[in-house]
Protein backbone atom coordinates (compact mmCIF):
# COMPACT_ATOMS: atom_id res chain seq x y z
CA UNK A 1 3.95 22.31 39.29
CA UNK A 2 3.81 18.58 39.73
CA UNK A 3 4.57 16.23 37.19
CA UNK A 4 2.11 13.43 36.30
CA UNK A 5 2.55 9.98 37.39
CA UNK A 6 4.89 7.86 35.16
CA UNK A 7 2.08 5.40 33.64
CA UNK A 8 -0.16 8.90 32.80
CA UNK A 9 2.85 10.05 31.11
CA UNK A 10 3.16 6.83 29.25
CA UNK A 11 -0.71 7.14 28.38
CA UNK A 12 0.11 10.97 26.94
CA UNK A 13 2.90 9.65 24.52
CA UNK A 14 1.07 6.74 23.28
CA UNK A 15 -2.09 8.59 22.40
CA UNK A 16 0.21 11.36 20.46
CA UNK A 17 2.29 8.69 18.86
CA UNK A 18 -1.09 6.91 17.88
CA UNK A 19 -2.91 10.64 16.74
CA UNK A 20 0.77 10.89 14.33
CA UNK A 21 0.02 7.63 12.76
CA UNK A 22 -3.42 8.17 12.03
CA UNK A 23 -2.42 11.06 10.82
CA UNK A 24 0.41 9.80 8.35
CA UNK A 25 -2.08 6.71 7.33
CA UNK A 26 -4.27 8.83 5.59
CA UNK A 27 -3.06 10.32 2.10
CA UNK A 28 -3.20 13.95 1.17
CA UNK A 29 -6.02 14.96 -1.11
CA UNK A 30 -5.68 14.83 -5.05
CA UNK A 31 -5.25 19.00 -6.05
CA UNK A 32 -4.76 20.41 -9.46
CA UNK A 33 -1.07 22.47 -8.86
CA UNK A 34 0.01 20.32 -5.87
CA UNK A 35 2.12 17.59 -5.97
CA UNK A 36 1.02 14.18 -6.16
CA UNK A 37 0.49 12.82 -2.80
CA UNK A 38 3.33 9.89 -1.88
CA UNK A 39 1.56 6.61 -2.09
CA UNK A 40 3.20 3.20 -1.55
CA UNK A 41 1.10 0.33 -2.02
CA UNK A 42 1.20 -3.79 -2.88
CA UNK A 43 0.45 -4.35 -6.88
CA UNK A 44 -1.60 -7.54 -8.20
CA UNK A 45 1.46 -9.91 -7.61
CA UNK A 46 2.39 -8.32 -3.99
CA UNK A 47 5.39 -6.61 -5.09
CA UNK A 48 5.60 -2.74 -4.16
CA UNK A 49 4.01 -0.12 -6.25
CA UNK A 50 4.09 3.11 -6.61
CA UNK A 51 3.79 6.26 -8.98
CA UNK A 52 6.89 6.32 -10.67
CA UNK A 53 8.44 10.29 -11.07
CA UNK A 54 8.13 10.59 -15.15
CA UNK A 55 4.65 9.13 -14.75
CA UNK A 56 1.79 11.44 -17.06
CA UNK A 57 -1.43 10.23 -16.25
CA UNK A 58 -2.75 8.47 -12.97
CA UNK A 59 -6.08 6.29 -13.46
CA UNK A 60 -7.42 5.73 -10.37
CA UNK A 61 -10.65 3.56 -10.36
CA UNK A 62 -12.87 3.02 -6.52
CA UNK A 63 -15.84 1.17 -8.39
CA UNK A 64 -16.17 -2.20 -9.61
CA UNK A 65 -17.59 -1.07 -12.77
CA UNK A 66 -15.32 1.27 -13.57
CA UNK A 67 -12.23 -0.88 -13.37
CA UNK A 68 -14.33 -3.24 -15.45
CA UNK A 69 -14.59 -1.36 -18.05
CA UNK A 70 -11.06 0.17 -17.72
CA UNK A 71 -9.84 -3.35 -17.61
CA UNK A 72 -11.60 -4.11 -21.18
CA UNK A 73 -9.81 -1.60 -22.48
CA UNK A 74 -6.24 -2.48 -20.66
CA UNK A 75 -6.66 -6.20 -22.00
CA UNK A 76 -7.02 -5.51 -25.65
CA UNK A 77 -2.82 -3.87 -24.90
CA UNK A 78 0.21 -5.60 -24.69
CA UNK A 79 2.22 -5.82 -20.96
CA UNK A 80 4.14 -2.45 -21.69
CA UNK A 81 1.41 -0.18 -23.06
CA UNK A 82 1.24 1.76 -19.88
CA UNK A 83 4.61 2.13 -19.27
CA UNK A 84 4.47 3.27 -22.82
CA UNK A 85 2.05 6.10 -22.14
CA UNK A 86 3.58 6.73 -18.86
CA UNK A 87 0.70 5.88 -17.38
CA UNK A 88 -0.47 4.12 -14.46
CA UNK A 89 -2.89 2.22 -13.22
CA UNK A 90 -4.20 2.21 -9.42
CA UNK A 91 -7.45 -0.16 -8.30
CA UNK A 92 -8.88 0.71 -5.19
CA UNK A 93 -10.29 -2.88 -3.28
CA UNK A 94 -10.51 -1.70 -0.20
CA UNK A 95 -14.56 -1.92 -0.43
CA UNK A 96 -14.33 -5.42 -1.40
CA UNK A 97 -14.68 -8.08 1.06
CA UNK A 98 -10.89 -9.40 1.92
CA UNK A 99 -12.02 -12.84 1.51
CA UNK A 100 -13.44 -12.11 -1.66
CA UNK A 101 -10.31 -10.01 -2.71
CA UNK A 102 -8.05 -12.42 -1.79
CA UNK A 103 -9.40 -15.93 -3.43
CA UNK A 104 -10.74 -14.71 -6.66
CA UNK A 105 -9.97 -10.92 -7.31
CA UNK A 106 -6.12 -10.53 -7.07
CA UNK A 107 -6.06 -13.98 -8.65
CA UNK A 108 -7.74 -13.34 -11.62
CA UNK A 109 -5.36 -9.52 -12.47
CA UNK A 110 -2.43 -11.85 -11.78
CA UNK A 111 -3.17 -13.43 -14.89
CA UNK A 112 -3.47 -9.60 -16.85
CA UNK A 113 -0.85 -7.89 -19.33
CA UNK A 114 -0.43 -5.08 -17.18
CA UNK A 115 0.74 -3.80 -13.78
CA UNK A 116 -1.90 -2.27 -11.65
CA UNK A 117 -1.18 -0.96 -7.79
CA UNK A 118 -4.23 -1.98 -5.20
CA UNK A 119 -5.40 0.31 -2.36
CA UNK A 120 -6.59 -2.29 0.52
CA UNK A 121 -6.93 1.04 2.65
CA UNK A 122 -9.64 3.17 2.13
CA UNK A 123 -8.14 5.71 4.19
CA UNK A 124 -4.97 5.89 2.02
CA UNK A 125 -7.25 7.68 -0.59
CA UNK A 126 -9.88 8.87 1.13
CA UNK A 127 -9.40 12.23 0.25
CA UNK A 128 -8.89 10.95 -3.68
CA UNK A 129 -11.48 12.40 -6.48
CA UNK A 130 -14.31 10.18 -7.42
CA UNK A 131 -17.78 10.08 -9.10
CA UNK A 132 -19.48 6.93 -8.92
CA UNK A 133 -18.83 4.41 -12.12
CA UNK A 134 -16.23 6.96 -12.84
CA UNK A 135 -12.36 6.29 -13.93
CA UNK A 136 -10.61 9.30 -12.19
CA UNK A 137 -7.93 10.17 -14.80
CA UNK A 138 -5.45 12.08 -13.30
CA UNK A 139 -3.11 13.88 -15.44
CA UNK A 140 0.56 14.62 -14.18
CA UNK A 141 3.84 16.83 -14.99
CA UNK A 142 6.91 16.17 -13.15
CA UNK A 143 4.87 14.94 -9.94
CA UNK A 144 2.93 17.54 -10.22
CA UNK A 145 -1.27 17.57 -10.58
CA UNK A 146 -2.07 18.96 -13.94
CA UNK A 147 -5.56 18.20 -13.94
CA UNK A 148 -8.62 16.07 -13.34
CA UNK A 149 -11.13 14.24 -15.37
CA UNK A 150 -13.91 11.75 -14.49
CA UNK A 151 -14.37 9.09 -17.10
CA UNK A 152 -17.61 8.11 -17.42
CA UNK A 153 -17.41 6.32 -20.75
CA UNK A 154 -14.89 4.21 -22.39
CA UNK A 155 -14.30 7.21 -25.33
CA UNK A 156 -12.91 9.04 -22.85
CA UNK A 157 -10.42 6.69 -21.26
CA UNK A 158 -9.21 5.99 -25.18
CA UNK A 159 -8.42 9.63 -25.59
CA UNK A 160 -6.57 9.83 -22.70
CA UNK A 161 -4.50 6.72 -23.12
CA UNK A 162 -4.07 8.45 -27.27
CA UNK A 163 -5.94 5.24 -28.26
CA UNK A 164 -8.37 4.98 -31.83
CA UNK A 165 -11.82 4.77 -31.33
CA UNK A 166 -13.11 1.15 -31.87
């Protein structure tokens, strides 16, 4: 059998280096009794970010609104009330225009009490749970999914985060 010409061969192993990458861009999907899919990402001040091991609960918001109204509630806390809960907080921007994101958005949750991680790819949680105008709350045990909820309404995000009613 004849081999192919070098520069086809060169062709072969770019395509399956470039079909491995696509492949490891994209995150794992979000499933109750799986383990939390590895996600490194930039936080508000470009630092990394990710979900630290004893984390409990995962809010993940993909709207505008909902991270509005999450963000209501996160403001009215002091800088370590996540860490406090074990929680943590993940934005995902990656709808948002990158001009847009970059001059006004991750300027204004510089100036925030807490700590939030920011998806710029939407492929990184593509495979994420959402509902529209929904905070995903994602509950957690030793990496591990325990169990997902959709936020629709602020009493719910209080619960979670073992907050009073207002």
């Amino acid at each position: 059998m004849k081999r192919p010409p070098m520069h086809l061969r060169f062709r072969l192993t770019l395509a399956a280096g470039l079909m491995a990458c696509v492949t490891w861009a994209t995150a794992a999907p979000v499933v109750v009794g799986q383990p939390l899919p590895a996600l490194a990402v930039k936080d508000q001040h470009d630092q990394d970010w990710q979900v630290p091991a004893n984390a409990e609960l995962l809010i993940y918001s993909a709207s505008r609104e909902a991270s509005s109204r999450l963000q209501a509630i996160l403001k009215q806390q002091g800088p370590d009330f996540l860490a406090s809960r074990r929680a943590v907080y993940l934005a995902n921007m990656s709808r948002m225009p990158a001009f847009i994101t970059r001059t006004m958005a991750l300027p204004s949750l510089r100036d925030e009490p807490f700590r939030l991680g920011v998806v710029m790819d939407d492929k990184l949680t593509a495979d994420w749970p959402v509902k529209d105008d929904a905070v995903t709350l994602i509950t957690l045990k030793e990496g591990k999914v325990t169990g997902i909820v959709f936020a629709t309404d602020d009493a719910t995000v209080r619960r979670a985060l073992c907050l009073p009613a207002p």
